[in-house]
C-alpha atoms as a PDB file:
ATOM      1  CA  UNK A   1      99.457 101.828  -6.075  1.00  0.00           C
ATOM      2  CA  UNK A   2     100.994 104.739  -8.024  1.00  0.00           C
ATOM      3  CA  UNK A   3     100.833 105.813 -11.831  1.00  0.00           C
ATOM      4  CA  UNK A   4     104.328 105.041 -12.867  1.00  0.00           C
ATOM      5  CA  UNK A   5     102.917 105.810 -16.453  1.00  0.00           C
ATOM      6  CA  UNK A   6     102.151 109.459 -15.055  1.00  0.00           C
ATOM      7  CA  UNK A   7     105.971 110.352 -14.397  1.00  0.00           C
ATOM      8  CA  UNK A   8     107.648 113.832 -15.851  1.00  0.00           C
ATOM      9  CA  UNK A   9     112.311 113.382 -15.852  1.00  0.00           C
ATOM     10  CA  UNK A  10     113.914 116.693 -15.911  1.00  0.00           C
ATOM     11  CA  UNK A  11     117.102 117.887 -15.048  1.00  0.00           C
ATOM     12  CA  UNK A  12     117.348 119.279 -11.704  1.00  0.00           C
ATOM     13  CA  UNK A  13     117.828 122.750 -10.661  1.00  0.00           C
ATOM     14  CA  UNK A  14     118.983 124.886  -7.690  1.00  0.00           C
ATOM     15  CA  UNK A  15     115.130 125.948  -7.162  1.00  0.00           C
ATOM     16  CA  UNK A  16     115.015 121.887  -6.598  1.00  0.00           C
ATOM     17  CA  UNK A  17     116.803 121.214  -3.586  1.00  0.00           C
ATOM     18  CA  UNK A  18     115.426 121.333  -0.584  1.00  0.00           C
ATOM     19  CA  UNK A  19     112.380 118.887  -2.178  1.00  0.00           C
ATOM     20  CA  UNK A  20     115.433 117.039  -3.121  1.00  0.00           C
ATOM     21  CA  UNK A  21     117.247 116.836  -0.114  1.00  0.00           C
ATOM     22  CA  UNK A  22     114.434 115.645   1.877  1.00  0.00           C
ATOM     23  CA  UNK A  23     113.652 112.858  -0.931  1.00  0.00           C
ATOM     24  CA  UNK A  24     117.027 111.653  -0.826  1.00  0.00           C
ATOM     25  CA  UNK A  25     117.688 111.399   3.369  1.00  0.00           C
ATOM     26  CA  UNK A  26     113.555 109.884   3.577  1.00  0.00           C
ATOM     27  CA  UNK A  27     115.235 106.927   1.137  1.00  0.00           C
ATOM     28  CA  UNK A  28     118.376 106.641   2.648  1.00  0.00           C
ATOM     29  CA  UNK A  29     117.530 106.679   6.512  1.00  0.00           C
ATOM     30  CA  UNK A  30     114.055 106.542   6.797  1.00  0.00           C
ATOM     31  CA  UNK A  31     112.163 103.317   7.918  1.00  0.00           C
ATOM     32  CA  UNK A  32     108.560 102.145   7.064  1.00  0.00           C
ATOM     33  CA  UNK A  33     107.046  99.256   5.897  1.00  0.00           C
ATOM     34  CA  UNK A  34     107.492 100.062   2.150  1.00  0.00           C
ATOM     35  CA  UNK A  35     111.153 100.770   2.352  1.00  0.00           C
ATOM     36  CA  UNK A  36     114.211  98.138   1.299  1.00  0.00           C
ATOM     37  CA  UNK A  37     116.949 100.607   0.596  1.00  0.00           C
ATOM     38  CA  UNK A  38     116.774 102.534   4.156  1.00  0.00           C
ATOM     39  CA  UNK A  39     120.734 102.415   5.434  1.00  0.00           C
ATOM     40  CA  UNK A  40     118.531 103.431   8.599  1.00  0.00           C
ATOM     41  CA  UNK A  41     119.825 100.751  10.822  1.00  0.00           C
ATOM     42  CA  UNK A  42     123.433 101.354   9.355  1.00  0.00           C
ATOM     43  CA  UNK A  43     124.315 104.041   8.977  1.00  0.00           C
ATOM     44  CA  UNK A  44     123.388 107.977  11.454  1.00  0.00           C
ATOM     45  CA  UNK A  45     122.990 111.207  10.544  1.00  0.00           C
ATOM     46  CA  UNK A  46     121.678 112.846   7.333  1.00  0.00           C
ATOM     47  CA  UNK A  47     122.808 110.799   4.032  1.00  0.00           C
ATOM     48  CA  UNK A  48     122.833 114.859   2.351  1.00  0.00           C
ATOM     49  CA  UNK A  49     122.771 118.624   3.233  1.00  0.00           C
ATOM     50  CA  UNK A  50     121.429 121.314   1.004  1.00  0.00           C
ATOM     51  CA  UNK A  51     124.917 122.780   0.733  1.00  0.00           C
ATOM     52  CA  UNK A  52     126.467 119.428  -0.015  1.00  0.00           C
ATOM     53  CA  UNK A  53     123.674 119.165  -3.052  1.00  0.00           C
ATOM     54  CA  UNK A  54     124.470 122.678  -4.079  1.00  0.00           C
ATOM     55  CA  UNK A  55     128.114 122.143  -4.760  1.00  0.00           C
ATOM     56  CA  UNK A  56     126.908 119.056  -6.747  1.00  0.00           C
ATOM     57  CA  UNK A  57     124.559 120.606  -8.568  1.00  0.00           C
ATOM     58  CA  UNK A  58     127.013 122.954  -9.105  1.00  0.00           C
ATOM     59  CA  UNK A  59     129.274 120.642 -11.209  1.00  0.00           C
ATOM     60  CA  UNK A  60     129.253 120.782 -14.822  1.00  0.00           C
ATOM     61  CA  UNK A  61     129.946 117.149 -14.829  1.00  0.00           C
ATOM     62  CA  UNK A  62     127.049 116.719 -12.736  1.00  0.00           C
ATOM     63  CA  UNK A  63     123.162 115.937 -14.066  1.00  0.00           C
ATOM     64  CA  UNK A  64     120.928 115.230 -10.912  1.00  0.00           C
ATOM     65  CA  UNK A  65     117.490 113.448 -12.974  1.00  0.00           C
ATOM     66  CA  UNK A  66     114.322 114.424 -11.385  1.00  0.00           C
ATOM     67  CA  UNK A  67     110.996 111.744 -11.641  1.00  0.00           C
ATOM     68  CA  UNK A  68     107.666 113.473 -10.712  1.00  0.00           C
ATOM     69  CA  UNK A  69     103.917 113.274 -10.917  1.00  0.00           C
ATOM     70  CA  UNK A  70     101.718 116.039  -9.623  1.00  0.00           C
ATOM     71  CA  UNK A  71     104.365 118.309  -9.056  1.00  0.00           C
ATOM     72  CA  UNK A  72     105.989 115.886  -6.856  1.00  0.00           C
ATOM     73  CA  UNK A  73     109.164 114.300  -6.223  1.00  0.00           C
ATOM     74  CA  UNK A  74     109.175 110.810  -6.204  1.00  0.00           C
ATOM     75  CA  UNK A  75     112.672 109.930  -7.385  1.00  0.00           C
ATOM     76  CA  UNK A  76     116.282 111.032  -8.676  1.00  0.00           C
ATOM     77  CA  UNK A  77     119.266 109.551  -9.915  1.00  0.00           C
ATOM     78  CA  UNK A  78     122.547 111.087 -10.404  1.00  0.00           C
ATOM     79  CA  UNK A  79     125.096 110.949 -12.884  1.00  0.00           C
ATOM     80  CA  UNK A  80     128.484 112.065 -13.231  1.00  0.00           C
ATOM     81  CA  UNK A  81     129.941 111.822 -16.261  1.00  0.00           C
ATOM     82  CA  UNK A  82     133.744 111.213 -16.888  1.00  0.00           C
ATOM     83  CA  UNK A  83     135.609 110.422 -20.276  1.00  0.00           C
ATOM     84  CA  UNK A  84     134.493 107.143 -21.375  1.00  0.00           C
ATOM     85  CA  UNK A  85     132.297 106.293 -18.267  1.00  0.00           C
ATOM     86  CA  UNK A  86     128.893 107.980 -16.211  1.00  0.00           C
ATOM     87  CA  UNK A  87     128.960 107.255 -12.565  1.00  0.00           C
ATOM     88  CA  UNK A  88     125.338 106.724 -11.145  1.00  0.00           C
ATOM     89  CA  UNK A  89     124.743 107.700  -7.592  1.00  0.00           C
ATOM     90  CA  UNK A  90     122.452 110.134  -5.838  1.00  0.00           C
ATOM     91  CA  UNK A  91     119.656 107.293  -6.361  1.00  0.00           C
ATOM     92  CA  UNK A  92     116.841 107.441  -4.420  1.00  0.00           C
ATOM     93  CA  UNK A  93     112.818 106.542  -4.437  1.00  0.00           C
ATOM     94  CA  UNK A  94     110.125 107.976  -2.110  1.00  0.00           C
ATOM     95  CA  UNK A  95     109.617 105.228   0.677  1.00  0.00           C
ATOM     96  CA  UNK A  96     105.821 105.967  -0.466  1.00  0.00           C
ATOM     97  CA  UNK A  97     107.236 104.707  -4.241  1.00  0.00           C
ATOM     98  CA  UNK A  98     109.164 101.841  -3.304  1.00  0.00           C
ATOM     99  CA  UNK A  99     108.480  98.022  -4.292  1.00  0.00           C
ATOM    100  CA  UNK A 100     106.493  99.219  -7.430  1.00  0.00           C
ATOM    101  CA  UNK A 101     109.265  99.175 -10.113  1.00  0.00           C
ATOM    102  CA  UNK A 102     110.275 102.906 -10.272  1.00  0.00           C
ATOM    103  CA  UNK A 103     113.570 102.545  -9.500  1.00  0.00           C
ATOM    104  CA  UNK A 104     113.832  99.918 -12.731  1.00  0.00           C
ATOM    105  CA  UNK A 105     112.266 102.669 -14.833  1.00  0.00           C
ATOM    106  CA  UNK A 106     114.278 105.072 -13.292  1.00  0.00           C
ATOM    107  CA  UNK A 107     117.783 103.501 -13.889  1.00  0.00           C
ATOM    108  CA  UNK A 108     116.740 102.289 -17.374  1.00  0.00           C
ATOM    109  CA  UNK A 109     115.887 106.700 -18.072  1.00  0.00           C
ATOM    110  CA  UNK A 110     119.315 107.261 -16.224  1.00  0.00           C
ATOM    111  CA  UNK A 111     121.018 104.897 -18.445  1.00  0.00           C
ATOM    112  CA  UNK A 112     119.732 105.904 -21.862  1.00  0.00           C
ATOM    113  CA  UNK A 113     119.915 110.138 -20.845  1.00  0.00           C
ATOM    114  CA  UNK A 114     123.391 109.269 -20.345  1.00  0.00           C
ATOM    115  CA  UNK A 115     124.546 107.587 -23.397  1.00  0.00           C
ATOM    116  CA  UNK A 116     122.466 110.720 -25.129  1.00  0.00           C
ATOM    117  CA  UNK A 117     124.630 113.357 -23.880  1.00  0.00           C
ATOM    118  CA  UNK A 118     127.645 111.265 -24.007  1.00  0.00           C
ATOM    119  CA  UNK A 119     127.238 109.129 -27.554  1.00  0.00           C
ATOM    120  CA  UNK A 120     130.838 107.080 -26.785  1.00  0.00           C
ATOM    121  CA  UNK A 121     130.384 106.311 -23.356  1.00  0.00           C
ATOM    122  CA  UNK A 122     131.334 102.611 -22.537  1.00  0.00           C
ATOM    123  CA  UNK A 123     130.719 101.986 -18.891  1.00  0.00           C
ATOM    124  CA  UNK A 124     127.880 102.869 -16.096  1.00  0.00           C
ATOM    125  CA  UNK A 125     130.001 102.390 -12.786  1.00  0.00           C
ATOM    126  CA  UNK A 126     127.858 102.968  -9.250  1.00  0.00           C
ATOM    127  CA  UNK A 127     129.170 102.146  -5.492  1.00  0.00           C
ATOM    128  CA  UNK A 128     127.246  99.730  -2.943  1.00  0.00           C
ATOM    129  CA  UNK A 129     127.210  99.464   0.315  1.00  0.00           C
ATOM    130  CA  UNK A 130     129.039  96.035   1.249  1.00  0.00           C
ATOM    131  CA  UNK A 131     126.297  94.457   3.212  1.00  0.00           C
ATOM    132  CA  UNK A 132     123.275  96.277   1.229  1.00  0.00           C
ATOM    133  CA  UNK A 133     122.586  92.511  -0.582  1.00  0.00           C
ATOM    134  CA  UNK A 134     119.163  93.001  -2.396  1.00  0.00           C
ATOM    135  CA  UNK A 135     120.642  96.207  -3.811  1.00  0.00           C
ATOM    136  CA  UNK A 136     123.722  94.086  -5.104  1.00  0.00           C
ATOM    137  CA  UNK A 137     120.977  91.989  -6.322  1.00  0.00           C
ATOM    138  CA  UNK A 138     119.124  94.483  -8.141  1.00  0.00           C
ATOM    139  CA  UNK A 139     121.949  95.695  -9.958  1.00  0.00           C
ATOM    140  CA  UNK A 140     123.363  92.483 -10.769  1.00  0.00           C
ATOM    141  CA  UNK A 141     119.622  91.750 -12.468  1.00  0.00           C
ATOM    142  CA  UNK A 142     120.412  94.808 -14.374  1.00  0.00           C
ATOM    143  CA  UNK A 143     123.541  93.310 -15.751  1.00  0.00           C
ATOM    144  CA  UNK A 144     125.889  95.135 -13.285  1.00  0.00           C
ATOM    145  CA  UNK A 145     128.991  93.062 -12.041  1.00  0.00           C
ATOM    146  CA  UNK A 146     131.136  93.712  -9.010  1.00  0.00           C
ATOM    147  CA  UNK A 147     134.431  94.309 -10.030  1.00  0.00           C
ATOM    148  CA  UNK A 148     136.295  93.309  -6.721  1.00  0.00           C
ATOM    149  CA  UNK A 149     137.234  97.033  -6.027  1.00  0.00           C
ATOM    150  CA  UNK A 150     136.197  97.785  -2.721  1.00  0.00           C
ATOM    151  CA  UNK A 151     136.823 101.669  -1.358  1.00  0.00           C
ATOM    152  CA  UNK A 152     136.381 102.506   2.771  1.00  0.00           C
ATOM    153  CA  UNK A 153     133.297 104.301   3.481  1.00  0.00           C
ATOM    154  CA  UNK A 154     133.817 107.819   3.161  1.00  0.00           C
ATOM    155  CA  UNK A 155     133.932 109.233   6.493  1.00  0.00           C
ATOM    156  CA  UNK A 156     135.204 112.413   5.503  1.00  0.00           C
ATOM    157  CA  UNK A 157     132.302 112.860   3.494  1.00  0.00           C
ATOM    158  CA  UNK A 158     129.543 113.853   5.905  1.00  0.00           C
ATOM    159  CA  UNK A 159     127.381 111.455   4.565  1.00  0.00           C
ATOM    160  CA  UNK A 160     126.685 109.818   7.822  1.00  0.00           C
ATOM    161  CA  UNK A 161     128.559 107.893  10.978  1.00  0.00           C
ATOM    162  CA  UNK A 162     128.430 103.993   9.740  1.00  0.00           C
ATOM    163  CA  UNK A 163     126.732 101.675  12.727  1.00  0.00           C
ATOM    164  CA  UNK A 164     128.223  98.765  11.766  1.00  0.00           C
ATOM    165  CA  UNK A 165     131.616  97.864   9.398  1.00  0.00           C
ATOM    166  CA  UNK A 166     131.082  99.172   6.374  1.00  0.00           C
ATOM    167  CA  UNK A 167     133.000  99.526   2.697  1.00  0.00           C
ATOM    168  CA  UNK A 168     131.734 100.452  -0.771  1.00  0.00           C
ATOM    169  CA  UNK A 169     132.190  97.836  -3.722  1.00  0.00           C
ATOM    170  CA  UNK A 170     131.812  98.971  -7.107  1.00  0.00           C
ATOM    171  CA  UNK A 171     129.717  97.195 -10.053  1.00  0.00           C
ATOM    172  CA  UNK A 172     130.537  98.006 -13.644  1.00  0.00           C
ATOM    173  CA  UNK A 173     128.014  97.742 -16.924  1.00  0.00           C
ATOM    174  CA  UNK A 174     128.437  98.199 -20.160  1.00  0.00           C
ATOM    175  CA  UNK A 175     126.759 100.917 -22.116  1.00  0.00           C
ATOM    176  CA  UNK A 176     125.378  99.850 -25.054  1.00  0.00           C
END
């Protein structure tokens, strides 16, 4: 069992990303026992590239949250902030983390950084996978509620060739 008590948050940087980018395709299309939010069996190909993460860590809109203990990675979270409203994305746990309650602590540190820099923000939006169910669930625990807007997956993207039919829903919470 980890020391979730042990964890550093920063902001990332540029001198971050290629620990980042292998963080964020282990959680997204890796597959071991530990991991429930591998889109392994859904979705091919790497979920990011260190040039895609560049350009978003080049956005000023942009803040990419960094957990670590012992100088490592074990989570991030991103959030991109727009006039009243912070969309959260770029969230991923180290299969070696998962099933211990980081990614609560981590989208509770996400949530409060946010309304921080942005004092009059009203909503946290994030996109799910249609037929990614215990993640629907653990948002909706989290007071998230699907809004009944549903977007195509992004194939232009180059986020990954989807294995099966796939669409993104969004959920919508209030900031307090």
């Amino acid at each position: 069992m980890n020391d979730l008590n042990k964890l550093s948050f920063y902001r990332a940087d540029l001198t971050n990303i290629s620990s980042l980018v292998d963080l964020i395709n282990a959680a997204y299309r890796q597959k071991n026992e530990n991991t429930w939010t591998t889109e392994a069996d859904l979705v091919l190909g790497a979920r990011i590239s260190s040039s895609q993460l560049l350009q978003q860590l080049q956005n000023s809109h942009f803040h990419l949250l960094v957990a670590e203990q012992n100088n490592q990675v074990v989570a991030c979270i991103g959030l991109t902030f727009d006039t009243l409203s912070v969309e959260i994305g770029t969230f991923a746990i180290s299969p070696d983390w998962q099933n211990q309650g980081l990614g609560k602590l981590v989208l509770d540190y996400a949530e409060k950084y946010a309304t921080d820099v942005q004092s009059d923000l009203k909503t946290y939006v994030m996109w799910v996978l249609n037929v990614r169910t215990e993640l629907i669930a653990f948002y909706a625990r989290r007071g998230y509620v699907q809004t009944g807007v549903m977007e195509d997956y992004p194939l232009d993207a180059d986020v990954g060739i989807p294995q099966v039919n796939l669409c993104l829903i969004e959920m919508r919470k209030a900031a307090s």
